[in-house]
Protein backbone atom coordinates (compact mmCIF):
# COMPACT_ATOMS: atom_id res chain seq x y z
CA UNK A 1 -9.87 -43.48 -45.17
CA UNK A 2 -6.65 -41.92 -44.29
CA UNK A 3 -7.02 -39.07 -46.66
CA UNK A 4 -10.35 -38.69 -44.60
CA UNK A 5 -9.42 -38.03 -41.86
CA UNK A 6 -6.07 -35.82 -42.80
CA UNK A 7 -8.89 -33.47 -43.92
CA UNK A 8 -11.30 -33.56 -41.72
CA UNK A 9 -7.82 -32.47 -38.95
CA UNK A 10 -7.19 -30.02 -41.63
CA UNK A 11 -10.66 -28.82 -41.64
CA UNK A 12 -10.98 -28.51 -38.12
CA UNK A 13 -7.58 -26.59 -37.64
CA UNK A 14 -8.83 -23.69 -40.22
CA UNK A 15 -11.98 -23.84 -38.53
CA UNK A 16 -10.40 -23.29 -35.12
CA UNK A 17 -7.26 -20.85 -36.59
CA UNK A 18 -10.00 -18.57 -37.45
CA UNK A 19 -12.91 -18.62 -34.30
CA UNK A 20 -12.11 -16.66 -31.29
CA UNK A 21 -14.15 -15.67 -28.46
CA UNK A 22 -13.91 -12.28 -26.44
CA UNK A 23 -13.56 -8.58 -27.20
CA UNK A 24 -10.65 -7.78 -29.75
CA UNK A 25 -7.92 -5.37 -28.00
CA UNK A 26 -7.76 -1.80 -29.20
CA UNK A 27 -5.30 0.64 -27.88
CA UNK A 28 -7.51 3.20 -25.20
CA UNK A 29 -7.66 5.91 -26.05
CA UNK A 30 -6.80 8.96 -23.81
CA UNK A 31 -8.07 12.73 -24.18
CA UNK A 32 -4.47 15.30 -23.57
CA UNK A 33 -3.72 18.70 -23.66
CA UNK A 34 -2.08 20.19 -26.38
CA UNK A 35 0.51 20.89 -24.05
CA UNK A 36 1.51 20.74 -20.85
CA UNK A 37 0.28 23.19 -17.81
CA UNK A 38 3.34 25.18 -16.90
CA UNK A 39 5.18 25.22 -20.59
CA UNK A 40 8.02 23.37 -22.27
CA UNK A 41 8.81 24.16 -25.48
CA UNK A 42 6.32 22.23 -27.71
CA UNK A 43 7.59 19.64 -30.90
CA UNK A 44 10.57 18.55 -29.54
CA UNK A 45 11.73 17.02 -25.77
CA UNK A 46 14.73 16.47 -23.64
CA UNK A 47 13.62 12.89 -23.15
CA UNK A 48 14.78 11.90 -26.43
CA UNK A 49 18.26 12.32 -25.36
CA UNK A 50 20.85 9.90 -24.10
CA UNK A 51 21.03 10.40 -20.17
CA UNK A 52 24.78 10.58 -20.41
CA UNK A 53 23.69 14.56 -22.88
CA UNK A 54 21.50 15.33 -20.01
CA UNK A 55 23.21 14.32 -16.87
CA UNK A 56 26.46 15.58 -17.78
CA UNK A 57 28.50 15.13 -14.52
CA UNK A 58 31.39 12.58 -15.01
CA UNK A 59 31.27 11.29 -11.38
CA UNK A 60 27.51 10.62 -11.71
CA UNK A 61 27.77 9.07 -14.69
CA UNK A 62 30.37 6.22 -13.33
CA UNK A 63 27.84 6.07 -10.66
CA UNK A 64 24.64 5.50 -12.21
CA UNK A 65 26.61 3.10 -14.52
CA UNK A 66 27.40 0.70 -10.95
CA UNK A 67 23.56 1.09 -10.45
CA UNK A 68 22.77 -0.20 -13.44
CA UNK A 69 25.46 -2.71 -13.38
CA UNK A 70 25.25 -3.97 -10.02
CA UNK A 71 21.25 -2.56 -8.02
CA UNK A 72 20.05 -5.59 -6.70
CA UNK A 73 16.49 -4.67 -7.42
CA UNK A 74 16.70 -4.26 -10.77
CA UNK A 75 18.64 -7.97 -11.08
CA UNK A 76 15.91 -9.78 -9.26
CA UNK A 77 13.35 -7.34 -11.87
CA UNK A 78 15.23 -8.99 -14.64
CA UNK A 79 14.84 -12.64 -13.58
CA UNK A 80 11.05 -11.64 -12.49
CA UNK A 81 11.31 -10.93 -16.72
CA UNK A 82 12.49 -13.76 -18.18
CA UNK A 83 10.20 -16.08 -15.97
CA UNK A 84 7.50 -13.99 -17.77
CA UNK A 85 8.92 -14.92 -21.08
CA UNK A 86 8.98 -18.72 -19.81
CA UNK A 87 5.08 -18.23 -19.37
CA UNK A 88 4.57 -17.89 -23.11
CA UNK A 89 5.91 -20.92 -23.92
CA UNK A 90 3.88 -22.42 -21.13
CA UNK A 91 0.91 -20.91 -22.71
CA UNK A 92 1.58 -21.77 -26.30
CA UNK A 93 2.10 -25.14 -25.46
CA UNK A 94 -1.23 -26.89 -26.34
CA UNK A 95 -1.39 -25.57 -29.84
CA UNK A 96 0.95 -28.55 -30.21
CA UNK A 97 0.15 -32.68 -29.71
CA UNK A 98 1.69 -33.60 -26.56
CA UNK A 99 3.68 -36.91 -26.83
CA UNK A 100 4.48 -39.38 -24.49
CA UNK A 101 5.69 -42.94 -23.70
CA UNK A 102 4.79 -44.93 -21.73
CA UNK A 103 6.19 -49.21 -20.56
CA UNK A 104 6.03 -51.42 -17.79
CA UNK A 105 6.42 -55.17 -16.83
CA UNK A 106 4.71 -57.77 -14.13
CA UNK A 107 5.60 -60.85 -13.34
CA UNK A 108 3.09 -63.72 -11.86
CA UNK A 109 0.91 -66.78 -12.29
CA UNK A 110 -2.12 -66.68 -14.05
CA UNK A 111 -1.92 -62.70 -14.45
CA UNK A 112 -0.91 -60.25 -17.02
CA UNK A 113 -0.14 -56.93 -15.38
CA UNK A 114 -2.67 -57.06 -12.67
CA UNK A 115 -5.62 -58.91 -14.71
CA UNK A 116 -6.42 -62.76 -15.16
CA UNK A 117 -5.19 -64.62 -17.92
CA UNK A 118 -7.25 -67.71 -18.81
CA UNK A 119 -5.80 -70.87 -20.22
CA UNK A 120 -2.04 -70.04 -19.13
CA UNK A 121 -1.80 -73.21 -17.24
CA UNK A 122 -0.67 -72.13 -14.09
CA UNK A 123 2.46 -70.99 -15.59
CA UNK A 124 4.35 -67.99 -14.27
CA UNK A 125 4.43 -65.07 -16.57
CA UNK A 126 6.26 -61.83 -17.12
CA UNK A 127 3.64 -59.53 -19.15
CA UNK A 128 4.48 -56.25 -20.85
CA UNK A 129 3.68 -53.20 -23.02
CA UNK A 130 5.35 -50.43 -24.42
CA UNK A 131 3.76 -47.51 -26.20
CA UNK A 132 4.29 -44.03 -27.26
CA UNK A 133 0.93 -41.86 -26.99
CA UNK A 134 -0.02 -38.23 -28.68
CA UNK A 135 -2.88 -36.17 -27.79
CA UNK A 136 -4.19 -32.94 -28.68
CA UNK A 137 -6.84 -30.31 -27.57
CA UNK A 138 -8.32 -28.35 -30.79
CA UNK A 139 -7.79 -24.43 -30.22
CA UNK A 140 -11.80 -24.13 -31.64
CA UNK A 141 -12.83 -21.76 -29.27
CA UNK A 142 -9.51 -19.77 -28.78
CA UNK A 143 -9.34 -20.08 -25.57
CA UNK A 144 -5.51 -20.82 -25.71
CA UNK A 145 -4.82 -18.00 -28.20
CA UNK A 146 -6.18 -15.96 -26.25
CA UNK A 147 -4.02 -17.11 -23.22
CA UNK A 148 -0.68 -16.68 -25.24
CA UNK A 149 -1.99 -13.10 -26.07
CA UNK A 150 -2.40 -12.78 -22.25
CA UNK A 151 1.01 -14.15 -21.17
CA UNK A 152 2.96 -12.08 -23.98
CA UNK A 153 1.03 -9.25 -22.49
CA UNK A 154 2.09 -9.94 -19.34
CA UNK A 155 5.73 -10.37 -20.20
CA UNK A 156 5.69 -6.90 -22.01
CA UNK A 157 3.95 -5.42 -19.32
CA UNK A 158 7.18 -6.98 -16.46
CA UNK A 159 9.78 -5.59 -19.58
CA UNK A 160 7.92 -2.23 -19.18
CA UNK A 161 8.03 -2.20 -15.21
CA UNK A 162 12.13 -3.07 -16.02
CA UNK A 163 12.27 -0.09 -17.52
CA UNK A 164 10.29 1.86 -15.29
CA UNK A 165 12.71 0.67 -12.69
CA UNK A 166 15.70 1.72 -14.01
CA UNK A 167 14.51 5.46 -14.52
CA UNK A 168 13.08 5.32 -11.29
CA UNK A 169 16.78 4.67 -10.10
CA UNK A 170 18.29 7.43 -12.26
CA UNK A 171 16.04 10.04 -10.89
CA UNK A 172 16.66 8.72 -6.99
CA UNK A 173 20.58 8.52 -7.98
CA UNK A 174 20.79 11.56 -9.35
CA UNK A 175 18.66 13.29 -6.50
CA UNK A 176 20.56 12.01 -4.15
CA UNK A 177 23.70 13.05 -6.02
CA UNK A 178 22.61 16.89 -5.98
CA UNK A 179 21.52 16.51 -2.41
CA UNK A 180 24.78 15.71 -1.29
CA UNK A 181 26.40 18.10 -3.13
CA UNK A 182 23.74 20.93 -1.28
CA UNK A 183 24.69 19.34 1.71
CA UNK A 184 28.56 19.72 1.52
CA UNK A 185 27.62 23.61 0.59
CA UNK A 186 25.57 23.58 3.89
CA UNK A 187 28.08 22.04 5.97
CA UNK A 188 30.78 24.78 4.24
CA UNK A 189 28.19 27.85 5.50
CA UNK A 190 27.98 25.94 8.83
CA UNK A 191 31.55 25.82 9.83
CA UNK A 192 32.08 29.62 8.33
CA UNK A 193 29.59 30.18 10.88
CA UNK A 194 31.37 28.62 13.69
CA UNK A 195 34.39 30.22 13.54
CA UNK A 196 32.69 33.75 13.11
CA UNK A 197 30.35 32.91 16.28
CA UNK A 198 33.78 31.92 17.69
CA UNK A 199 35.34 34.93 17.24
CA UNK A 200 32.81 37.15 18.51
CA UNK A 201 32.28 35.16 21.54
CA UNK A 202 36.26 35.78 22.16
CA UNK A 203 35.67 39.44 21.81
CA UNK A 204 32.65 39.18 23.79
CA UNK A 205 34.53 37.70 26.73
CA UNK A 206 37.46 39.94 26.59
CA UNK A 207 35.30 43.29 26.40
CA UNK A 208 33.24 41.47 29.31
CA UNK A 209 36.44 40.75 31.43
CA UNK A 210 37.75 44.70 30.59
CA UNK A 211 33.95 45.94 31.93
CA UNK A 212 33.37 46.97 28.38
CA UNK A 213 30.47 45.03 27.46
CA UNK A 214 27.96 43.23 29.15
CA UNK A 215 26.66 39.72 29.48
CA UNK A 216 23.69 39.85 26.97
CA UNK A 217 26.50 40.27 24.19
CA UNK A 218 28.28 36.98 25.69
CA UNK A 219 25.71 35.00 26.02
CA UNK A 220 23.66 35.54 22.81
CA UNK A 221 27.05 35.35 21.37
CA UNK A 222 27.32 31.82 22.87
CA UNK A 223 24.14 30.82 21.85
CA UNK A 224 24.74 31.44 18.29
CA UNK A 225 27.93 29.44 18.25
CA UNK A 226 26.55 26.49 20.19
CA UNK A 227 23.28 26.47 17.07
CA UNK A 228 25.88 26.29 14.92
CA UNK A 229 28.07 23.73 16.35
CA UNK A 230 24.99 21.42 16.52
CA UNK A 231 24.60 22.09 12.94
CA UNK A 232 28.12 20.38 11.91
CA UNK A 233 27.39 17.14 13.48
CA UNK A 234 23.76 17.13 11.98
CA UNK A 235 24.63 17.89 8.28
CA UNK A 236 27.72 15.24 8.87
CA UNK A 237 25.33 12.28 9.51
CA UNK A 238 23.09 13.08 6.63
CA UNK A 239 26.28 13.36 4.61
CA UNK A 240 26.92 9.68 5.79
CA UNK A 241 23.24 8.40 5.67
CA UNK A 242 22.96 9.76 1.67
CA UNK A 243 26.49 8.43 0.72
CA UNK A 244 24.76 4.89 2.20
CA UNK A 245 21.80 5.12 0.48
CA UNK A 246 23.46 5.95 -3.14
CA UNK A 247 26.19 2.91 -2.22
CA UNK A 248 23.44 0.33 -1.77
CA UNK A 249 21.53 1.41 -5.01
CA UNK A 250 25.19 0.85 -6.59
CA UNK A 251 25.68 -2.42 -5.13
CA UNK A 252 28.62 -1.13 -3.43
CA UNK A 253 29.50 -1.77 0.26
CA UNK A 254 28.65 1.95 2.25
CA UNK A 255 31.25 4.65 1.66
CA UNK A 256 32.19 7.36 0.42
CA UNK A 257 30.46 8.57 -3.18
CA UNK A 258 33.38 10.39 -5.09
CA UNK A 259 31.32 13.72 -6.51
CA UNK A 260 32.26 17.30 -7.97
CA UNK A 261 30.91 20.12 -9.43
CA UNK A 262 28.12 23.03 -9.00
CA UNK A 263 24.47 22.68 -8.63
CA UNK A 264 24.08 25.79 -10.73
CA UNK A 265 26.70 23.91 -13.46
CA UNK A 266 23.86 21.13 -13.30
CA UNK A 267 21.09 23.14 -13.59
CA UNK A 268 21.92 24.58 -16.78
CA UNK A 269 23.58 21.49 -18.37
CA UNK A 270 20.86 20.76 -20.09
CA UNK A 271 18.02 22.84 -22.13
CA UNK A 272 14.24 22.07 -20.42
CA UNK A 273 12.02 21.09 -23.38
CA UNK A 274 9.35 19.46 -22.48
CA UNK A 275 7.36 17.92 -26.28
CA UNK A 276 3.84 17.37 -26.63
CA UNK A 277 1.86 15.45 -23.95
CA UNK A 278 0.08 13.09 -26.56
CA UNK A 279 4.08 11.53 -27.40
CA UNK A 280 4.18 11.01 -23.15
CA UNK A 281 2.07 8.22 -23.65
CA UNK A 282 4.38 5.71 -25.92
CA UNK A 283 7.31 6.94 -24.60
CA UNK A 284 7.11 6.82 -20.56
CA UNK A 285 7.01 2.32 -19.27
CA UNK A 286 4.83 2.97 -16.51
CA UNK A 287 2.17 4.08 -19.04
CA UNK A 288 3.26 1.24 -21.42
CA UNK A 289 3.08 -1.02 -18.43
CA UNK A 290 -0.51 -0.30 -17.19
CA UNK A 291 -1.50 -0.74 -21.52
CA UNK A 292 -0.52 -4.67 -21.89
CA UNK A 293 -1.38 -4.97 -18.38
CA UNK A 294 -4.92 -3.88 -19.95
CA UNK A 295 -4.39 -5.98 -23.38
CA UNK A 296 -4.10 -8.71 -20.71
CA UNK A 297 -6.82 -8.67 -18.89
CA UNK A 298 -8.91 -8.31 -22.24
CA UNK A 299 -7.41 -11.71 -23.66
CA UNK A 300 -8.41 -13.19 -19.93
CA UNK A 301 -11.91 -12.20 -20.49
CA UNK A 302 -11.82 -14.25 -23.83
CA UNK A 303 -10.30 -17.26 -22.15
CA UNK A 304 -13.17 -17.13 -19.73
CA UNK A 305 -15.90 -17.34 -22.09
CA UNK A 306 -14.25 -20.32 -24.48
CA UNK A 307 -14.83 -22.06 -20.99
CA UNK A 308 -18.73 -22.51 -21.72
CA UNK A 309 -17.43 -24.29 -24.82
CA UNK A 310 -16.53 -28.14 -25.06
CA UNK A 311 -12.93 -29.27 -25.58
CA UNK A 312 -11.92 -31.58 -28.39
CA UNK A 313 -9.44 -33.38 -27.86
CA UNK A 314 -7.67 -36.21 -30.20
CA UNK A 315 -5.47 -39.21 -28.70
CA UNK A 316 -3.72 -42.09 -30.03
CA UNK A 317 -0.99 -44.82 -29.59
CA UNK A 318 0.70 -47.28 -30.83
CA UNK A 319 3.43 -49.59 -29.24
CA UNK A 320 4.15 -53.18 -28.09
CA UNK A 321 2.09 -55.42 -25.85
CA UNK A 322 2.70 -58.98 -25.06
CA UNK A 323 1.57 -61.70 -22.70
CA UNK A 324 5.16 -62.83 -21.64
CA UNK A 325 8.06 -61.11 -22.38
CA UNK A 326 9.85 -64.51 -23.61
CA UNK A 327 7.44 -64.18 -26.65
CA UNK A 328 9.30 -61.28 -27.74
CA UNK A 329 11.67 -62.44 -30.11
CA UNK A 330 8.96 -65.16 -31.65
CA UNK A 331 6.68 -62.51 -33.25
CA UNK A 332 5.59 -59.13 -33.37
CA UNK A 333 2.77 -58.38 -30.66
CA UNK A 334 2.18 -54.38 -31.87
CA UNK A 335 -1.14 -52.53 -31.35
CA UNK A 336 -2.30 -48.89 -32.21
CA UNK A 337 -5.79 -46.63 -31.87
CA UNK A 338 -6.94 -43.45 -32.11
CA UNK A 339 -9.74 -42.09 -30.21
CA UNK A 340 -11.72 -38.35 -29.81
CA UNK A 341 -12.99 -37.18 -26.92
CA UNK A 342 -15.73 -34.08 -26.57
CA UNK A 343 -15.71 -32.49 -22.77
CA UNK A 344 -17.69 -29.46 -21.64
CA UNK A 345 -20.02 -27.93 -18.90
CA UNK A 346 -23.27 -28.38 -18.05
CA UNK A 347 -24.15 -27.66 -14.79
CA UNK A 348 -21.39 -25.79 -12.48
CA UNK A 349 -23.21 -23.63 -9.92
CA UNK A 350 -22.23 -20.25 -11.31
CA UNK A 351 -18.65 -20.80 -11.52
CA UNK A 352 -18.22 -20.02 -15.03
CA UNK A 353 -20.80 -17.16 -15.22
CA UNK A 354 -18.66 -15.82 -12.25
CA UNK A 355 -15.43 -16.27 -13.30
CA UNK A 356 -16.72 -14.61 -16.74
CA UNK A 357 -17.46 -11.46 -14.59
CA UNK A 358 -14.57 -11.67 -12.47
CA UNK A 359 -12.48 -11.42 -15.70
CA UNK A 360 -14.64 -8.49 -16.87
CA UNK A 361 -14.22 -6.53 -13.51
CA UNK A 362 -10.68 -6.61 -14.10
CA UNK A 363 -10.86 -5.07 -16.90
CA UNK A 364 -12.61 -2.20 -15.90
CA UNK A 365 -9.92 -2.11 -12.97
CA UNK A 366 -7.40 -2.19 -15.09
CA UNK A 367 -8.36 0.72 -17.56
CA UNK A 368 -9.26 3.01 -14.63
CA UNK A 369 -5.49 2.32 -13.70
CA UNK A 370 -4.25 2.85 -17.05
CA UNK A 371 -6.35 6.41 -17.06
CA UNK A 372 -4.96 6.98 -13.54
CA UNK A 373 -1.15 6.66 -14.91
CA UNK A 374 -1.64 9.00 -17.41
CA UNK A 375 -3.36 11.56 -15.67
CA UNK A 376 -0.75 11.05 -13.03
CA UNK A 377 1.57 11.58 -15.61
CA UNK A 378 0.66 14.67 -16.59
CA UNK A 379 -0.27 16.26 -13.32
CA UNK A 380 4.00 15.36 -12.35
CA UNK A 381 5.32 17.30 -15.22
CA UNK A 382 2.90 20.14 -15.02
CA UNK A 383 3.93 20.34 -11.75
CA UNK A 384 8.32 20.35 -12.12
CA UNK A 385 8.00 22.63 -14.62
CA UNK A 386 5.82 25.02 -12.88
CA UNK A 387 8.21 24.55 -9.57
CA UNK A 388 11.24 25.26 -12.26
CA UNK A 389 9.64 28.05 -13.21
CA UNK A 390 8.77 29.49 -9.63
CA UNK A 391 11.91 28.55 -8.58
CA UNK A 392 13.76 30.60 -10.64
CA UNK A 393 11.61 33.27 -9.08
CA UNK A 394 12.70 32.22 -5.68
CA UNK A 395 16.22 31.89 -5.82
CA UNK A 396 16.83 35.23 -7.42
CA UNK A 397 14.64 36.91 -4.08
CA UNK A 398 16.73 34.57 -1.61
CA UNK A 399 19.78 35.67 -3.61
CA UNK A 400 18.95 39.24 -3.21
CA UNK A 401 18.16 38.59 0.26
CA UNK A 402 22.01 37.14 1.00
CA UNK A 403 23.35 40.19 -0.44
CA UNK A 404 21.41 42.03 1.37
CA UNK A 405 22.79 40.36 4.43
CA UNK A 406 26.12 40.27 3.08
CA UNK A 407 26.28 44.22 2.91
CA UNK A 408 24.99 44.45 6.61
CA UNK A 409 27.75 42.49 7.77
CA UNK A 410 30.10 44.37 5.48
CA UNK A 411 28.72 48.11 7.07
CA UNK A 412 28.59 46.66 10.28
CA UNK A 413 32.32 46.07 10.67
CA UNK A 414 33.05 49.34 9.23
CA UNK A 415 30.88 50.51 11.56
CA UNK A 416 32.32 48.93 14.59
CA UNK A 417 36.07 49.21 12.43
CA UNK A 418 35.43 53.49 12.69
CA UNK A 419 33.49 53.02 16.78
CA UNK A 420 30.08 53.95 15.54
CA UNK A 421 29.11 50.56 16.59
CA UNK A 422 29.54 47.93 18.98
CA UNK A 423 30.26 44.04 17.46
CA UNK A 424 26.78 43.11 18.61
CA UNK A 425 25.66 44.59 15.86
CA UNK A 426 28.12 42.59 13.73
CA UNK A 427 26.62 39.45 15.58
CA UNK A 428 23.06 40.67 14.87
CA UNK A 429 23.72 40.64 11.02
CA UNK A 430 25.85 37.66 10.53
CA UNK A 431 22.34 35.65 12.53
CA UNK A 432 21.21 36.48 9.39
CA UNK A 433 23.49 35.85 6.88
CA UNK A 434 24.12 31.93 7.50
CA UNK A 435 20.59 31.03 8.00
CA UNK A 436 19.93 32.78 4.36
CA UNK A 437 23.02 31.01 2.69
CA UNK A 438 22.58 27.96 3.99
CA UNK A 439 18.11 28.29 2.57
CA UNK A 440 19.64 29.37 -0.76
CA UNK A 441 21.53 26.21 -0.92
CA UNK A 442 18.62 24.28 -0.59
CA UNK A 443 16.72 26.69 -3.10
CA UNK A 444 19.54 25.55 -5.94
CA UNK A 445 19.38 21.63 -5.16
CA UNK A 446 15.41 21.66 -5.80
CA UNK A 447 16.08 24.10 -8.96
CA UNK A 448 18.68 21.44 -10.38
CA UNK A 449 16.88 18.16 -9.38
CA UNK A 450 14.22 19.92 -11.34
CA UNK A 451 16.31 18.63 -14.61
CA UNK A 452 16.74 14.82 -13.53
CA UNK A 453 13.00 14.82 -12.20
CA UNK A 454 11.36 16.13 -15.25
CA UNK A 455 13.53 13.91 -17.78
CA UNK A 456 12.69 11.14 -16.21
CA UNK A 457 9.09 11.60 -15.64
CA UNK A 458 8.78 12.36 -19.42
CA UNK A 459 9.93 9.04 -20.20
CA UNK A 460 13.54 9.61 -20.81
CA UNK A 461 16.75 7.26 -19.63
CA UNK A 462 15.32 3.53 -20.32
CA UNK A 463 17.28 3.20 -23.30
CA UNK A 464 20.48 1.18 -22.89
């Protein structure tokens, strides 16, 4: 008999090992270019290098180093991951029996834990049982397969969004990085400016007070001066607002952020290659992300329909009962059985059918946001490498333009140096000298954060 029923369990478990409901998970499958829309050099990409090869500078590499250390986000990220791991466990734990114990004790007259006991007498009593119990569900539908597959989908998916996170980081770190370093460049032109404004408005006011000029010069002189006072001040705060911002992504208390270096050093660091687009899709987490997010709803949608299915479910126990606990030590009083129980559906007003569809709808939602990623994808790097590319274009006008300026101011002072000029024309040119400088700064930040942008939208920097 016990032979039996060992096989008839072991019959049932290969039975239910090898039926599962729902559709099997296959990788989707997405259309690409053979390359991307603005170039790269095909077969080979700058996302397969270490960060530290591509962002070269020493005083942003100790910096990103505190962010990944110490950014609070990404520490509350990891804990959100390992209670995802926690939920495998929680979903793999029915493939097992459950045991379980189970005692307790009464004490009265003419009862036995709550019930009547007939010919006692009238004599007081102290009833008790102890027992240890096992049950388990049989996986014959697959419903709780397929829920593991879902939670290990789900865990990958919060690993993936981890990783996403910390290149997200990099490519805000070292943004902000190259925007202060445009910024201390700005606030160099600025105060140039100043003192040049100053000096003419000194000049000004002496040729005014000797009835040589008049007080147009002055005051347009003073105007100028007082723009480019205001500038100092501005540029100063947003020195003090970035340093902030980077210190908090460190997990350091605001202050200063120690930096060196050129933006053109930075923007040539590091060859732009950009691979093949098909490779963006296993390398970059937010794509890898959306995928098990996918494989997860498609296990859910299995889950769902082993719910129209009836449960199995075997329990037993054995243990200890007695009528009085002082008949303990006179005898053994032990007890076992085994029972099966079948549970399932019949009539639920819809609530399976709709919780069937629900599951299905998420799918679909789910794949359109997978397809959404990757187009997404694609459409950011086409677009750095195009604004590289036009960049390059733009900085070499702007830097034609400066020396353009540059010379103007130059044949202006010889001009006013020999008295074929007065130093309002001097003014006149340097008006546009400072505003040009300070545009080509900002021309050479956007060029170099062109090389942090694009590594990191092609996937690059997760790796420890």
């Amino acid at each position: 008999m016990k032979k039996s029923v060992i096989l008839s369990l072991a019959g049932m478990a290969i039975f239910a090992a090898s039926c599962t409901f729902g559709p099997s998970w296959t990788k989707p499958e997405m259309p690409v270019p053979a390359e991307f829309r603005g170039g790269g050099i095909a077969g080979s990409t700058m996302a397969d290098l270490p960060w530290q090869q591509v962002l070269k500078d020493s005083n942003l590499q100790a910096l990103l180093q505190d962010v990944f250390a110490n950014n609070r986000s990404l520490e509350a990220m990891m804990h959100n991951m390992d209670s995802a791991r926690q939920y495998i466990t929680i979903a793999r734990a029915p493939m097992f029996p459950w045991l379980g114990y189970g005692t307790g004790t009464s004490k009265g007259m003419n009862s036995n834990g709550g019930g009547t006991v007939a010919q006692m007498g009238g004599m007081t009593t102290n009833p008790g049982s102890a027992a240890l119990n096992a049950s388990w569900e049989i996986d014959l539908w697959g419903k709780t397969r397929k829920g593991i597959e879902s939670a290990e989908a789900s865990a990958l998916a919060m690993e993936e969004n981890f990783n996403n996170l910390r290149i997200s980081l990099m490519s805000q770190v070292a943004g902000g990085y190259l925007q202060l370093i445009m910024l201390d460049e700005q606030l160099r032109i600025a105060r140039e400016s100043v003192a040049s404004y100053r000096e003419s408005l000194d000049l000004f006011n002496n040729q005014l007070e000797g009835g040589v000029a008049d007080k147009l010069q002055t005051t347009s002189a003073q105007a100028a001066l007082s723009a480019a006072e205001a500038q100092i001040p501005n540029l100063e705060s947003q020195i003090a607002a970035m340093e902030n911002t980077l210190s908090v992504l460190a997990g350091r208390m605001p202050g200063h952020i120690q930096r060196s270096g050129s933006m053109e050093a930075f923007a040539e660091a590091s060859k732009v290659a950009a691979g093949i687009p098909a490779d963006l899709i296993a390398r970059r987490p937010d794509i890898r992300a959306k995928e098990q997010a996918l494989r997860a709803a498609n296990a859910d949608i299995g889950v769902a329909i082993a719910s129209y299915f009836p449960s199995i479910s075997l329990t037993g126990v054995a243990g200890y009962a007695t009528a009085d606990l002082r008949e303990a030590v006179q005898g053994k009083h032990t007890g076992w059985g085994i029972s099966a129980s079948l549970t399932g559906p019949l009539f639920q007003a819809g609530q399976l059918r709709a919780n069937e569809k629900m599951k299905r709808d998420a799918f679909l939602a789910a794949k359109a946001e997978y397809e959404e990623t990757v187009l997404n994808a694609m459409a950011e790097i086409s677009t750095t490498l195009i604004q590289r590319s036009k960049l390059r274009e733009i900085m070499k006008k702007q830097e034609e333009a400066v020396a353009a300026y540059q010379e103007s101011v130059k044949l202006s002072k010889a001009r006013y140096a020999q008295g074929l000029a007065s130093y309002y024309e001097v003014l006149t040119a340097q008006q546009g000298l400072f505003p040009a400088q300070t545009q080509l700064a900002a021309y050479r930040c956007q060029y170099a954060a062109c090389i942090p942008t694009l590594y990191t939208q092609l996937g690059g920097g997760w790796q420890k």
